[in-house]
PDB file of N, CA and C in Angstrom:
ATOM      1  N   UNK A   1     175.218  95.064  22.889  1.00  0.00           N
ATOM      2  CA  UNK A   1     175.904  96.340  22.949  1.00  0.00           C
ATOM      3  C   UNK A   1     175.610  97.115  21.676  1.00  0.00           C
ATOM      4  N   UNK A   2     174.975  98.462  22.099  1.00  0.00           N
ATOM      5  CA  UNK A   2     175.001  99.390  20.705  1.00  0.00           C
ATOM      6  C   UNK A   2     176.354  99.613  19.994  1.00  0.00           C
ATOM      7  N   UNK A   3     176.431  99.697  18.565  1.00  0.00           N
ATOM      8  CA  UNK A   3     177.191  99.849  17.567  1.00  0.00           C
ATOM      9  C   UNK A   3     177.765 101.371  18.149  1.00  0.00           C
ATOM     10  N   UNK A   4     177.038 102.096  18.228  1.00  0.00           N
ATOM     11  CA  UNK A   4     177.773 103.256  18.643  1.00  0.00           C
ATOM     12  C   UNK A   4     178.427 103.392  20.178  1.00  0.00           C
ATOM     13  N   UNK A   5     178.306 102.541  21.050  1.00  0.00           N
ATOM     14  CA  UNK A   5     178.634 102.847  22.157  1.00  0.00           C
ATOM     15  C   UNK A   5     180.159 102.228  22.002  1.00  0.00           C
ATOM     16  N   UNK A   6     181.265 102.960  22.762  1.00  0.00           N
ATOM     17  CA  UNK A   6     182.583 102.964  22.224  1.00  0.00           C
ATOM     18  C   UNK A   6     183.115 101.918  23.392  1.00  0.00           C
ATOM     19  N   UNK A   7     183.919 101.137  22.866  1.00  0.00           N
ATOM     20  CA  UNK A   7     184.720 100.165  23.483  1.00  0.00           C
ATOM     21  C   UNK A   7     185.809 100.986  24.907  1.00  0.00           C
ATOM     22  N   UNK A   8     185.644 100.371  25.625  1.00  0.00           N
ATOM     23  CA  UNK A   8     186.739 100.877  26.764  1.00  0.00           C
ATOM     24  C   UNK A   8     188.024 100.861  26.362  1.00  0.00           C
ATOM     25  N   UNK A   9     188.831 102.089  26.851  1.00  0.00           N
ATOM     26  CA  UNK A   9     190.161 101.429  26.345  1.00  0.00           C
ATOM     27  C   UNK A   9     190.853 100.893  27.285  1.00  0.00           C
ATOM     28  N   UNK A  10     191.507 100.061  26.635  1.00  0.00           N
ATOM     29  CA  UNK A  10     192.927  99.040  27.061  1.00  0.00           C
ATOM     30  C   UNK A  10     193.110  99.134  28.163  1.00  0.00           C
ATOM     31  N   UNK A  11     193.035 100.185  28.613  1.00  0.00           N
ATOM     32  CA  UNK A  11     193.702 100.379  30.569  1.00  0.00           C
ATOM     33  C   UNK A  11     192.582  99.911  31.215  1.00  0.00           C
ATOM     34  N   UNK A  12     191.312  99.294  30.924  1.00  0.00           N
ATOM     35  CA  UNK A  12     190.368  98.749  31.822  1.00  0.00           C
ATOM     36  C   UNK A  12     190.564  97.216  31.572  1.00  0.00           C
ATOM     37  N   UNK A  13     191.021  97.001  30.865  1.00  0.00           N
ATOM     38  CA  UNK A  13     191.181  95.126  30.621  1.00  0.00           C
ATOM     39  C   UNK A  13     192.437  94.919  31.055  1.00  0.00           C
ATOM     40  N   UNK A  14     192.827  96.085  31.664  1.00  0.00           N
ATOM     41  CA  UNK A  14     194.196  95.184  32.553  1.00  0.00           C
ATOM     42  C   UNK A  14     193.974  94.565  33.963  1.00  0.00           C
ATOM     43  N   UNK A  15     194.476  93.933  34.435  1.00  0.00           N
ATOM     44  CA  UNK A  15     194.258  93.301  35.531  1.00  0.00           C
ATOM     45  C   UNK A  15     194.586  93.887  37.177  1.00  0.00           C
ATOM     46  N   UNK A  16     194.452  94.142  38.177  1.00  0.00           N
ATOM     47  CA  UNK A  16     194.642  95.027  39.040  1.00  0.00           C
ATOM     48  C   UNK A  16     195.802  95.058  39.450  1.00  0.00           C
ATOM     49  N   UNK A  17     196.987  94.287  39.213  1.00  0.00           N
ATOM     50  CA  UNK A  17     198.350  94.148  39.299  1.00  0.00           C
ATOM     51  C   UNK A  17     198.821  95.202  37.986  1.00  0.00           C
ATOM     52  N   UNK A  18     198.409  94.417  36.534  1.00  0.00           N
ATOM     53  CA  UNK A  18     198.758  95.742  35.646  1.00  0.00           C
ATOM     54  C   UNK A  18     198.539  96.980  36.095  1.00  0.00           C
ATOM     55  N   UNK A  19     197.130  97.650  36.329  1.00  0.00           N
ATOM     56  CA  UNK A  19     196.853  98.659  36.622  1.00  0.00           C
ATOM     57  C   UNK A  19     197.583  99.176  37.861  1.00  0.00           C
ATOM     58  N   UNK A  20     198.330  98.722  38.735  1.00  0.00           N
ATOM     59  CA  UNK A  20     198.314  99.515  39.694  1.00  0.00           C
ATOM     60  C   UNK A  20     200.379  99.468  39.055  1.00  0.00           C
ATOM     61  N   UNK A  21     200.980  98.551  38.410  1.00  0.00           N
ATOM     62  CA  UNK A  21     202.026  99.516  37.400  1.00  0.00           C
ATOM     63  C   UNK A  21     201.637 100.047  37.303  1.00  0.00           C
ATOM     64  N   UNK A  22     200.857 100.751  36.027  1.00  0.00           N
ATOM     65  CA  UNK A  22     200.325 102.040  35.327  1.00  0.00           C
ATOM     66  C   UNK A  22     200.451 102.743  35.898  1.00  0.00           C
ATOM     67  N   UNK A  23     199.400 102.532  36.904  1.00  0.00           N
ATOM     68  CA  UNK A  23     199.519 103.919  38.121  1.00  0.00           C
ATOM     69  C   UNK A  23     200.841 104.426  38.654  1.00  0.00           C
ATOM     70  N   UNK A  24     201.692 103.256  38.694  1.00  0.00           N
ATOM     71  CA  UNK A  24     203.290 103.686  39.669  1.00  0.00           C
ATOM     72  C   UNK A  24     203.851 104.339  38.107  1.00  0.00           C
ATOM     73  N   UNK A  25     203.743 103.763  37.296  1.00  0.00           N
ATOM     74  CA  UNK A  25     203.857 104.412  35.587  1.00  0.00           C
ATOM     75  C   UNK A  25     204.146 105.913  35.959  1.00  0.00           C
ATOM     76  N   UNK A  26     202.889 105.989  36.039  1.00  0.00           N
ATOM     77  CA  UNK A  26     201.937 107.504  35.958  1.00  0.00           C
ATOM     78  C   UNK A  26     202.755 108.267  36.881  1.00  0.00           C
ATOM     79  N   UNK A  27     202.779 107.990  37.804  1.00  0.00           N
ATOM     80  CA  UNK A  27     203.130 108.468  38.868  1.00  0.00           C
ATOM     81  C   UNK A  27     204.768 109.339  39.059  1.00  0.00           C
ATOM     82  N   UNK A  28     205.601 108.381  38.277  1.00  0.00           N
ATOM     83  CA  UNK A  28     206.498 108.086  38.176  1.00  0.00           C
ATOM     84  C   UNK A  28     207.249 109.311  36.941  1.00  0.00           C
ATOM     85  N   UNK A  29     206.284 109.132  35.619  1.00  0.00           N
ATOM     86  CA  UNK A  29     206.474 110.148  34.882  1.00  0.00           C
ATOM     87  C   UNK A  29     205.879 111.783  35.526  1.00  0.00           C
ATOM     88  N   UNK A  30     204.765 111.528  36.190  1.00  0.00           N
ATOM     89  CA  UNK A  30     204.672 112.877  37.050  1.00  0.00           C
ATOM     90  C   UNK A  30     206.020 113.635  37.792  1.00  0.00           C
ATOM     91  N   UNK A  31     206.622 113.156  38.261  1.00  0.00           N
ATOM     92  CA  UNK A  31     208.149 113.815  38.529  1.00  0.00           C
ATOM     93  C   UNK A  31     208.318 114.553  37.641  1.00  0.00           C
ATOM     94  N   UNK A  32     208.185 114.803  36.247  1.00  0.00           N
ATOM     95  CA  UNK A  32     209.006 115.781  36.313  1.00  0.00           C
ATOM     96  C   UNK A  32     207.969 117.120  36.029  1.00  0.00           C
ATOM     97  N   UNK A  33     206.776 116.801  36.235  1.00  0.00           N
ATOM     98  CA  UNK A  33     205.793 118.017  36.310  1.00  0.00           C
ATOM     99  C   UNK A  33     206.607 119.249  37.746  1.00  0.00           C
ATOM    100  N   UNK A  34     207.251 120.328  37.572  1.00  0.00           N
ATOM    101  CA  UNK A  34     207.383 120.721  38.345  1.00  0.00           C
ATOM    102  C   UNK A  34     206.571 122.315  39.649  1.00  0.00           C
ATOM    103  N   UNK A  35     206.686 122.305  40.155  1.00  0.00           N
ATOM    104  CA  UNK A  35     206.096 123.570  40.861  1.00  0.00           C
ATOM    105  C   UNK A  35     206.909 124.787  40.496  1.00  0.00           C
ATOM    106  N   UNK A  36     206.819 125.363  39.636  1.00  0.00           N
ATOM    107  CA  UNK A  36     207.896 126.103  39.526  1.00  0.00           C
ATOM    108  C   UNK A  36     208.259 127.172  41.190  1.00  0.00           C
ATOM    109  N   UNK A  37     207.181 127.599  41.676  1.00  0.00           N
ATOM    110  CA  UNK A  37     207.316 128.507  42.379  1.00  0.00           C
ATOM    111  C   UNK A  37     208.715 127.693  43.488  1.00  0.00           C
ATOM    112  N   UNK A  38     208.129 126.478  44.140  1.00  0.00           N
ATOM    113  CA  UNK A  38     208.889 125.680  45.033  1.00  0.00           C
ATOM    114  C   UNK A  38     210.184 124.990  44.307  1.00  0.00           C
ATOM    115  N   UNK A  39     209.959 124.923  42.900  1.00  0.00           N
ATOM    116  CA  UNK A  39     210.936 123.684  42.360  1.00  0.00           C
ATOM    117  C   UNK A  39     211.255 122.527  42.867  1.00  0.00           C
ATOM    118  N   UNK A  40     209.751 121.650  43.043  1.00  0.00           N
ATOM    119  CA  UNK A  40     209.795 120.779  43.921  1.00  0.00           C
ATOM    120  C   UNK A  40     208.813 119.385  42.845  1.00  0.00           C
ATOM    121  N   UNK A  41     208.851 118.604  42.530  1.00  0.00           N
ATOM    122  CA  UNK A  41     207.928 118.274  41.501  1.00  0.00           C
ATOM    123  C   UNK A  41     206.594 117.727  42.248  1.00  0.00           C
ATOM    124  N   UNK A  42     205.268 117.414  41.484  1.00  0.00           N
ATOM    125  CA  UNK A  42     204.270 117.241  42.038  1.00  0.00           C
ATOM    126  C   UNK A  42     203.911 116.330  42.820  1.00  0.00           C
ATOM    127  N   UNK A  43     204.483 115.094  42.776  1.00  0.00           N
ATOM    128  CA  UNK A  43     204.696 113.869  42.886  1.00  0.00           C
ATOM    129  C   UNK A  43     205.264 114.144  44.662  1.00  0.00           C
ATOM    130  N   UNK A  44     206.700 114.546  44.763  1.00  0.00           N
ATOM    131  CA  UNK A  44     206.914 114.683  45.985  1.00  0.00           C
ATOM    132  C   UNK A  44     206.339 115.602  46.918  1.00  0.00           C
ATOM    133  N   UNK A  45     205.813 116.583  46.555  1.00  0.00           N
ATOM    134  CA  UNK A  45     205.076 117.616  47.069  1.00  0.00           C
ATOM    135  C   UNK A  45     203.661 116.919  47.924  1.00  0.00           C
ATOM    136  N   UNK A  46     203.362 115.857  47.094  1.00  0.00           N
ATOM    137  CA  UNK A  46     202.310 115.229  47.394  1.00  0.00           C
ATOM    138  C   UNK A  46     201.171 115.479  47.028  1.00  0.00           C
ATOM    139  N   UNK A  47     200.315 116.351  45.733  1.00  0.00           N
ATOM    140  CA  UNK A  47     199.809 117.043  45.332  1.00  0.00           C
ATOM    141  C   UNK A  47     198.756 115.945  44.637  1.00  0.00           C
ATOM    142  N   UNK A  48     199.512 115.363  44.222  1.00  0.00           N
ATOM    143  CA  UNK A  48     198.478 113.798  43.685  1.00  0.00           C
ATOM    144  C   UNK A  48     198.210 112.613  44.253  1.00  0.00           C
ATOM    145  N   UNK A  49     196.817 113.002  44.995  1.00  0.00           N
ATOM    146  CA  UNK A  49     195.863 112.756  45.684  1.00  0.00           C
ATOM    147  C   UNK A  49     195.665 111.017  45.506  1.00  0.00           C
ATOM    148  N   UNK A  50     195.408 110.678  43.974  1.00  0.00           N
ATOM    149  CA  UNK A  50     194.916 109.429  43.629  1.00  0.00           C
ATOM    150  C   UNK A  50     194.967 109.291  41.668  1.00  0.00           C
ATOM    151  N   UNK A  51     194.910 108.180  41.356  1.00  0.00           N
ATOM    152  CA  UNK A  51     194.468 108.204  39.996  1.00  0.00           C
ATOM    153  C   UNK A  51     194.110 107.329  39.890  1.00  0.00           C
ATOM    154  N   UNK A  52     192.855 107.349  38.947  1.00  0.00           N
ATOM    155  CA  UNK A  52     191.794 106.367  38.921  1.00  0.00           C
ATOM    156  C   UNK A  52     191.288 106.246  37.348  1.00  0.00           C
ATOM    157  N   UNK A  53     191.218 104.789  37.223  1.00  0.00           N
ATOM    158  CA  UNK A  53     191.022 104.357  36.188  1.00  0.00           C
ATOM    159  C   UNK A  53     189.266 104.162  35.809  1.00  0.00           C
ATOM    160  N   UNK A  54     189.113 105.240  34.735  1.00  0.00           N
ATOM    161  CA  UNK A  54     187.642 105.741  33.879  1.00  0.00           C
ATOM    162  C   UNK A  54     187.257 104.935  32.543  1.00  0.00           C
ATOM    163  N   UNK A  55     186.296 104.284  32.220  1.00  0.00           N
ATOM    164  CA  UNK A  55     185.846 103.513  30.961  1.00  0.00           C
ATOM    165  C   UNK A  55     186.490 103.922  30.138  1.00  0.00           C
ATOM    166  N   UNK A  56     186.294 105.520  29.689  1.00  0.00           N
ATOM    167  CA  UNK A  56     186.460 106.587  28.864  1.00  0.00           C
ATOM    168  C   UNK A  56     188.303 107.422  28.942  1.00  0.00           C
ATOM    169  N   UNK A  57     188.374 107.124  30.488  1.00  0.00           N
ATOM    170  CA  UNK A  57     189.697 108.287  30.851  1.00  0.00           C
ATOM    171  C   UNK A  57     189.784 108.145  31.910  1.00  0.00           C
ATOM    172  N   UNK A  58     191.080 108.255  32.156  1.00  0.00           N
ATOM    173  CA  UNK A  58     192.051 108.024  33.514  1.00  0.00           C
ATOM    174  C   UNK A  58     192.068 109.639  34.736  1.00  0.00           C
ATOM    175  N   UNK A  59     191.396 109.499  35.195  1.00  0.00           N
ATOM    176  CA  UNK A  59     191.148 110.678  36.285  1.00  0.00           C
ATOM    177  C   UNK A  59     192.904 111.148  37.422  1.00  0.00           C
ATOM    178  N   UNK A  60     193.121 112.233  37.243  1.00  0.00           N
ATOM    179  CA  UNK A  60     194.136 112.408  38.376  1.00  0.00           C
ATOM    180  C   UNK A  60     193.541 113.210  39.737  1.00  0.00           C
ATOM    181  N   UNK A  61     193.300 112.924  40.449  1.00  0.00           N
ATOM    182  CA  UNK A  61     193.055 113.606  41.731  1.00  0.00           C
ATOM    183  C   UNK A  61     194.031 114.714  42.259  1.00  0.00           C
ATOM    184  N   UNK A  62     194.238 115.414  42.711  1.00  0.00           N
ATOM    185  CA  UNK A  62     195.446 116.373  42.838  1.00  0.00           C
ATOM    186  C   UNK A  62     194.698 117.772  44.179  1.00  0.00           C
ATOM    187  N   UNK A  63     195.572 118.144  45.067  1.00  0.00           N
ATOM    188  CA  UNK A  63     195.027 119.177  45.626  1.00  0.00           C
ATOM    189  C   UNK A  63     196.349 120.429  44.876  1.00  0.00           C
ATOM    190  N   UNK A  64     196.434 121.378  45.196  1.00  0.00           N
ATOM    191  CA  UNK A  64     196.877 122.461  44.847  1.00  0.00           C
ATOM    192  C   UNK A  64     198.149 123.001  46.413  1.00  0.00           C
ATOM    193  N   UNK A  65     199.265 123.658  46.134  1.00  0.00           N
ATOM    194  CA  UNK A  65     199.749 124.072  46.995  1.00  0.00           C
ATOM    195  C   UNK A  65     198.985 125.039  47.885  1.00  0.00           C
ATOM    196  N   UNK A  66     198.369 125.938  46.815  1.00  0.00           N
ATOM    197  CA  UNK A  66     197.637 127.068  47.896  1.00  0.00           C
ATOM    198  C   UNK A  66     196.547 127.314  46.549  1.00  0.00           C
ATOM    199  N   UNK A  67     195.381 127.859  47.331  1.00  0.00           N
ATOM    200  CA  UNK A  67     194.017 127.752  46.559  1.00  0.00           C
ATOM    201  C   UNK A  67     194.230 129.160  45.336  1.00  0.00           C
ATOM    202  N   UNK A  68     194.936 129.690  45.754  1.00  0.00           N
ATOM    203  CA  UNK A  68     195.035 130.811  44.175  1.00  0.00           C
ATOM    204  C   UNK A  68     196.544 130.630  43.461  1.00  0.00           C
ATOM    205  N   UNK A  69     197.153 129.039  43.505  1.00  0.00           N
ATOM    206  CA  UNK A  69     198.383 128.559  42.747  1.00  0.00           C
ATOM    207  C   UNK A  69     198.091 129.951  41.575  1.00  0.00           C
ATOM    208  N   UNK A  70     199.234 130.645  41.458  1.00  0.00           N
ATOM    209  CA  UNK A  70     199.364 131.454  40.348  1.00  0.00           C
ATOM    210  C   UNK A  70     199.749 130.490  39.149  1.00  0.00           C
ATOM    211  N   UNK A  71     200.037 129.235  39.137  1.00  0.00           N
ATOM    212  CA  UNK A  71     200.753 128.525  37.965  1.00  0.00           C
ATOM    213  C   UNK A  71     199.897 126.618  37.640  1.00  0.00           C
ATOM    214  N   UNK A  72     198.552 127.288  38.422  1.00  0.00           N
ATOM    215  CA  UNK A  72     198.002 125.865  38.433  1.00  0.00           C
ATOM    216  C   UNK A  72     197.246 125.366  37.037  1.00  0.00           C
ATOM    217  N   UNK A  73     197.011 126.809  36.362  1.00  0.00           N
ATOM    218  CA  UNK A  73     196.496 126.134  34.908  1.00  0.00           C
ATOM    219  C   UNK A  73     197.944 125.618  34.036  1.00  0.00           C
ATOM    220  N   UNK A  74     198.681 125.872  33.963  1.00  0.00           N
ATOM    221  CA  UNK A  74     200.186 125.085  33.656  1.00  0.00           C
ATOM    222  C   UNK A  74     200.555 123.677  34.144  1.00  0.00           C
ATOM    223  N   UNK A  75     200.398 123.496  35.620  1.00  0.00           N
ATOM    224  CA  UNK A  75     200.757 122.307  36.125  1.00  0.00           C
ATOM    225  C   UNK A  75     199.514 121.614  35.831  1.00  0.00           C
ATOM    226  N   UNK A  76     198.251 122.178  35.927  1.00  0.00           N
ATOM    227  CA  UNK A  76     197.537 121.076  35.418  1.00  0.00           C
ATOM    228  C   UNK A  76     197.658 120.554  33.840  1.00  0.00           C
ATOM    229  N   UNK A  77     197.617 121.397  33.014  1.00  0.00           N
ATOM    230  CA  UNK A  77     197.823 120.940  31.397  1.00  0.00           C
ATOM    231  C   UNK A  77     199.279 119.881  31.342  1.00  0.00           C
ATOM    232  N   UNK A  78     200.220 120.218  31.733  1.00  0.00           N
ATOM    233  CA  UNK A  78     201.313 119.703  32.126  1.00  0.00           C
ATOM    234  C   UNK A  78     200.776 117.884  32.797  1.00  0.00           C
ATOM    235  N   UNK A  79     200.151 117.947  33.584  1.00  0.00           N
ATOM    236  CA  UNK A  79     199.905 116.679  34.434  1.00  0.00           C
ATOM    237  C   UNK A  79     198.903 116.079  33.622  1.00  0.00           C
ATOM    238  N   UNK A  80     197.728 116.887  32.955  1.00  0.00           N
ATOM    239  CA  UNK A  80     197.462 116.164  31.540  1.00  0.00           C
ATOM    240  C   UNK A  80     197.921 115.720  30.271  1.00  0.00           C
ATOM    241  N   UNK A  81     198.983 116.160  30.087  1.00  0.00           N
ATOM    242  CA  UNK A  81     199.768 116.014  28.812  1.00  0.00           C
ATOM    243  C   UNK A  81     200.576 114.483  29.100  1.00  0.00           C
ATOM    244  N   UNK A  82     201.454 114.748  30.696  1.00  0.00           N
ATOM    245  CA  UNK A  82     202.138 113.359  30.781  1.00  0.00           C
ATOM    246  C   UNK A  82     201.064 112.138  31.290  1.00  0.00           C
ATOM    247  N   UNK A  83     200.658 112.200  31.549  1.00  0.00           N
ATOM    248  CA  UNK A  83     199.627 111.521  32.138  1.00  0.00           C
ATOM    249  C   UNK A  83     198.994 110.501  30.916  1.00  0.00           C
ATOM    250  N   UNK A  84     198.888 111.356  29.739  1.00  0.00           N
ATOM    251  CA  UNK A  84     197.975 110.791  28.395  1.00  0.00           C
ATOM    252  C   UNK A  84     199.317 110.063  27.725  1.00  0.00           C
ATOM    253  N   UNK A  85     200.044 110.696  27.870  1.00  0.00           N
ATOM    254  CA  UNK A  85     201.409 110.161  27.121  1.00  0.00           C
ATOM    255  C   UNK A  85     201.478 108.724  28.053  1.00  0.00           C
ATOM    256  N   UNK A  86     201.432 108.122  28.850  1.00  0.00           N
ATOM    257  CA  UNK A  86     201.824 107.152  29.857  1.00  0.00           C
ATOM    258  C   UNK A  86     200.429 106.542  29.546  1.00  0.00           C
ATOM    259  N   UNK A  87     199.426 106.513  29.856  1.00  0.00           N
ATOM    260  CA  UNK A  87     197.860 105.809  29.779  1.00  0.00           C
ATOM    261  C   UNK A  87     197.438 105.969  28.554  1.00  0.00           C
ATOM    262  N   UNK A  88     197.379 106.622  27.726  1.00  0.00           N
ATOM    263  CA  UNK A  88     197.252 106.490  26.757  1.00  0.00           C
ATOM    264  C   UNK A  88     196.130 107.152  25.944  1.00  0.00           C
ATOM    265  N   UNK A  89     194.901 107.541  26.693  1.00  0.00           N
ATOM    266  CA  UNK A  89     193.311 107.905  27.170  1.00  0.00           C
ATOM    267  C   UNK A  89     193.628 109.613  27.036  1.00  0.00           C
ATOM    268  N   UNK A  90     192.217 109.767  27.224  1.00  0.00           N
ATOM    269  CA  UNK A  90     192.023 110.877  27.718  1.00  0.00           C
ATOM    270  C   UNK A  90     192.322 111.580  29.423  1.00  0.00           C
ATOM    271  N   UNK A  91     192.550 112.236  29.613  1.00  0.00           N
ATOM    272  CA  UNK A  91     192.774 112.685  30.963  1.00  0.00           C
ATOM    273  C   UNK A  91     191.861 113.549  31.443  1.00  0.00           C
ATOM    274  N   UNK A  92     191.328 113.744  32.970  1.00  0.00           N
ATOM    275  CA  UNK A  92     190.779 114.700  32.993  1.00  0.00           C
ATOM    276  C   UNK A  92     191.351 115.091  34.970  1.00  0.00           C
ATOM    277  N   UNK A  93     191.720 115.743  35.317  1.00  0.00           N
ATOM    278  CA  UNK A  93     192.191 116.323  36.455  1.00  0.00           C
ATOM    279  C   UNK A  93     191.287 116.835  37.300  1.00  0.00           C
ATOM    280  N   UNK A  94     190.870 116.020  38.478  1.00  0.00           N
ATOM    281  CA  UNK A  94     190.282 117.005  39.280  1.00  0.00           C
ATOM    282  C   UNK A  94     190.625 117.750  40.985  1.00  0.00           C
ATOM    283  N   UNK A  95     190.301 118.864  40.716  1.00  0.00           N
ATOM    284  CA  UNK A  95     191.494 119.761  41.925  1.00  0.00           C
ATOM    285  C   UNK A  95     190.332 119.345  43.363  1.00  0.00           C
ATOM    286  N   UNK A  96     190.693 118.770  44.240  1.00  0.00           N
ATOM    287  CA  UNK A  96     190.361 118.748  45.350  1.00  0.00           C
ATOM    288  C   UNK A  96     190.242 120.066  46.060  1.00  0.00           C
ATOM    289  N   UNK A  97     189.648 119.637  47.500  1.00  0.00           N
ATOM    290  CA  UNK A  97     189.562 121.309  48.543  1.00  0.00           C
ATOM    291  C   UNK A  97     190.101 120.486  49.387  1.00  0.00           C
ATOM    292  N   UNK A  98     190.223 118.888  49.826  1.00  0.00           N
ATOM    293  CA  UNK A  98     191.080 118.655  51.173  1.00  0.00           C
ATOM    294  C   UNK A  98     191.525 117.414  50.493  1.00  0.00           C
ATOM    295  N   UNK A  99     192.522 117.510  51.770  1.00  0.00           N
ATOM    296  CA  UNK A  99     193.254 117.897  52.556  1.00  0.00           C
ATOM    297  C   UNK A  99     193.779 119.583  51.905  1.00  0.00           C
ATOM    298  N   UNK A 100     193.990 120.217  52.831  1.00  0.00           N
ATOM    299  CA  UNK A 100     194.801 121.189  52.479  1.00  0.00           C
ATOM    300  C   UNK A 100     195.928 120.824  52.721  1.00  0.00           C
ATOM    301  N   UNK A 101     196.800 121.466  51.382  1.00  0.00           N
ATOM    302  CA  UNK A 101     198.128 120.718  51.406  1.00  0.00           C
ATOM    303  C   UNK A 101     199.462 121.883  52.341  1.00  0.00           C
ATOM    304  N   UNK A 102     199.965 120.817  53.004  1.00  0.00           N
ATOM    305  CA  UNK A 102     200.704 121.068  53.724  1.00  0.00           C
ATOM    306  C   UNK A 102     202.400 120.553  53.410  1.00  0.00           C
ATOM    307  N   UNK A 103     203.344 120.752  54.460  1.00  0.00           N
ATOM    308  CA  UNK A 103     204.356 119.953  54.309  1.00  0.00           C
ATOM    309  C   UNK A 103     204.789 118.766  54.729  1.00  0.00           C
ATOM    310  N   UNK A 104     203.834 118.129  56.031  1.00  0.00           N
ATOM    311  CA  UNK A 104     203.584 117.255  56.204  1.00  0.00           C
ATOM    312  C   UNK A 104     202.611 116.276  55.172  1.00  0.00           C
ATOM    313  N   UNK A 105     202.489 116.158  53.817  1.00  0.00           N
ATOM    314  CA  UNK A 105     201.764 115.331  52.923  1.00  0.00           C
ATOM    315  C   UNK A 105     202.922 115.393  51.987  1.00  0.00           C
ATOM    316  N   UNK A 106     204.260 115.964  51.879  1.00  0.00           N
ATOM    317  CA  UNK A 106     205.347 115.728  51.100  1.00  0.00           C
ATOM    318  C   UNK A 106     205.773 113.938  51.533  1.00  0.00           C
ATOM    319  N   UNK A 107     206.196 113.827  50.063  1.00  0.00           N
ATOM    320  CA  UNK A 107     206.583 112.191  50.087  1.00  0.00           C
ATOM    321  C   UNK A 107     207.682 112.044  51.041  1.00  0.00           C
ATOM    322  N   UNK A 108     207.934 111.271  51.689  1.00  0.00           N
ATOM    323  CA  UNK A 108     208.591 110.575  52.611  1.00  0.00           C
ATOM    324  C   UNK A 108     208.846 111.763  54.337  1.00  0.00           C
ATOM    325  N   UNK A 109     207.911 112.567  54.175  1.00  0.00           N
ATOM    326  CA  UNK A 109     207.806 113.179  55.426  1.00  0.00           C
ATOM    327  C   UNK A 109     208.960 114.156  55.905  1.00  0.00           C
ATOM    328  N   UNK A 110     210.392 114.255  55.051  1.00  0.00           N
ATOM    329  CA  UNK A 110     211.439 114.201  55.527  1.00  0.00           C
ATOM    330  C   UNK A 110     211.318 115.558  55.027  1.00  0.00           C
ATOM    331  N   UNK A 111     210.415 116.903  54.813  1.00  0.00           N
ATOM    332  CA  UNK A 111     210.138 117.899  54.135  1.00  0.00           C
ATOM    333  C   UNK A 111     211.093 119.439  54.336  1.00  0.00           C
ATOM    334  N   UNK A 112     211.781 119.079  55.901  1.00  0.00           N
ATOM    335  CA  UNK A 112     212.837 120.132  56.421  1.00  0.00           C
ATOM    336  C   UNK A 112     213.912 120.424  55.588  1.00  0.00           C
ATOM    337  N   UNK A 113     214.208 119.141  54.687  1.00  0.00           N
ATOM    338  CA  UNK A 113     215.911 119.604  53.686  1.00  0.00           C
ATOM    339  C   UNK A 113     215.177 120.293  52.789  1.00  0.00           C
ATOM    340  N   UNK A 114     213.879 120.510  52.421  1.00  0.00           N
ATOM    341  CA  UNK A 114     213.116 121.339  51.060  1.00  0.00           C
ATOM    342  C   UNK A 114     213.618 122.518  51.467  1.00  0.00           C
ATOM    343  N   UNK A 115     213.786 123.003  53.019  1.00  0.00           N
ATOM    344  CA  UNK A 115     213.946 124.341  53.261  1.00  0.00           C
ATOM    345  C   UNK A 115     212.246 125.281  53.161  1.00  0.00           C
ATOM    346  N   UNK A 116     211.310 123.913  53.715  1.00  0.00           N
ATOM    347  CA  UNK A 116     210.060 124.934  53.774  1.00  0.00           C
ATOM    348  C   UNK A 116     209.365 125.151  55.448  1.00  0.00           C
ATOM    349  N   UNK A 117     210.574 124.818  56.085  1.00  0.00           N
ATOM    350  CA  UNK A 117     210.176 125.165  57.377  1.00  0.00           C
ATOM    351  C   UNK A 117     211.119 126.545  57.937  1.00  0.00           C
TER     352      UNK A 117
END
């Protein structure tokens, strides 16, 4: 191994039981990233797609409520900020095109008490 090539961090030498805590971690501190428009947080909205563990940095997958989110450079810095705070790494967010998000991809399906039907 070259001297300059940088050691992985810590979140790759965990074991796939650790890692997939982390992830519920992650996940978990995402709550309180909120939508402001909906006041609904990202997490239940269903907005985060996946997160995946990078040599370098922990990737969040995420689609967007609607493709011109007026508040998506916020929720994303926001979902990078907690995200690094919890993993520890660098973060890097990437916005999907599908699924288009709907109210049927809200967590537990039960999306009628949101009042978005």
């Amino acid at each position: 191994m070259n001297d300059a090539t940088p050691l992985p961090p810590a979140v790759l030498a965990l074991d796939p039981a650790e890692q997939a805590a982390l992830e519920s971690e992650i996940r978990e501190a995402l709550r309180t990233v909120v939508d402001p428009e909906i006041n609904i947080d990202v997490v239940t909205l269903g907005l985060i797609r996946e997160i995946v563990f990078h040599s370098a940095e922990t990737e969040v997958q995420m689609i967007l409520t609607t493709p011109f989110c007026p508040y998506a450079g916020s929720i994303i810095q926001q979902i990078k900020d907690v995200t690094r705070n919890v993993a520890g790494n660098d973060v890097r967010v990437t916005l999907l095109d599908t699924p288009p998000w709907s109210p049927d991809l809200m967590e537990g399906g039960d999306w009628g008490e949101w009042g978005l039907i």
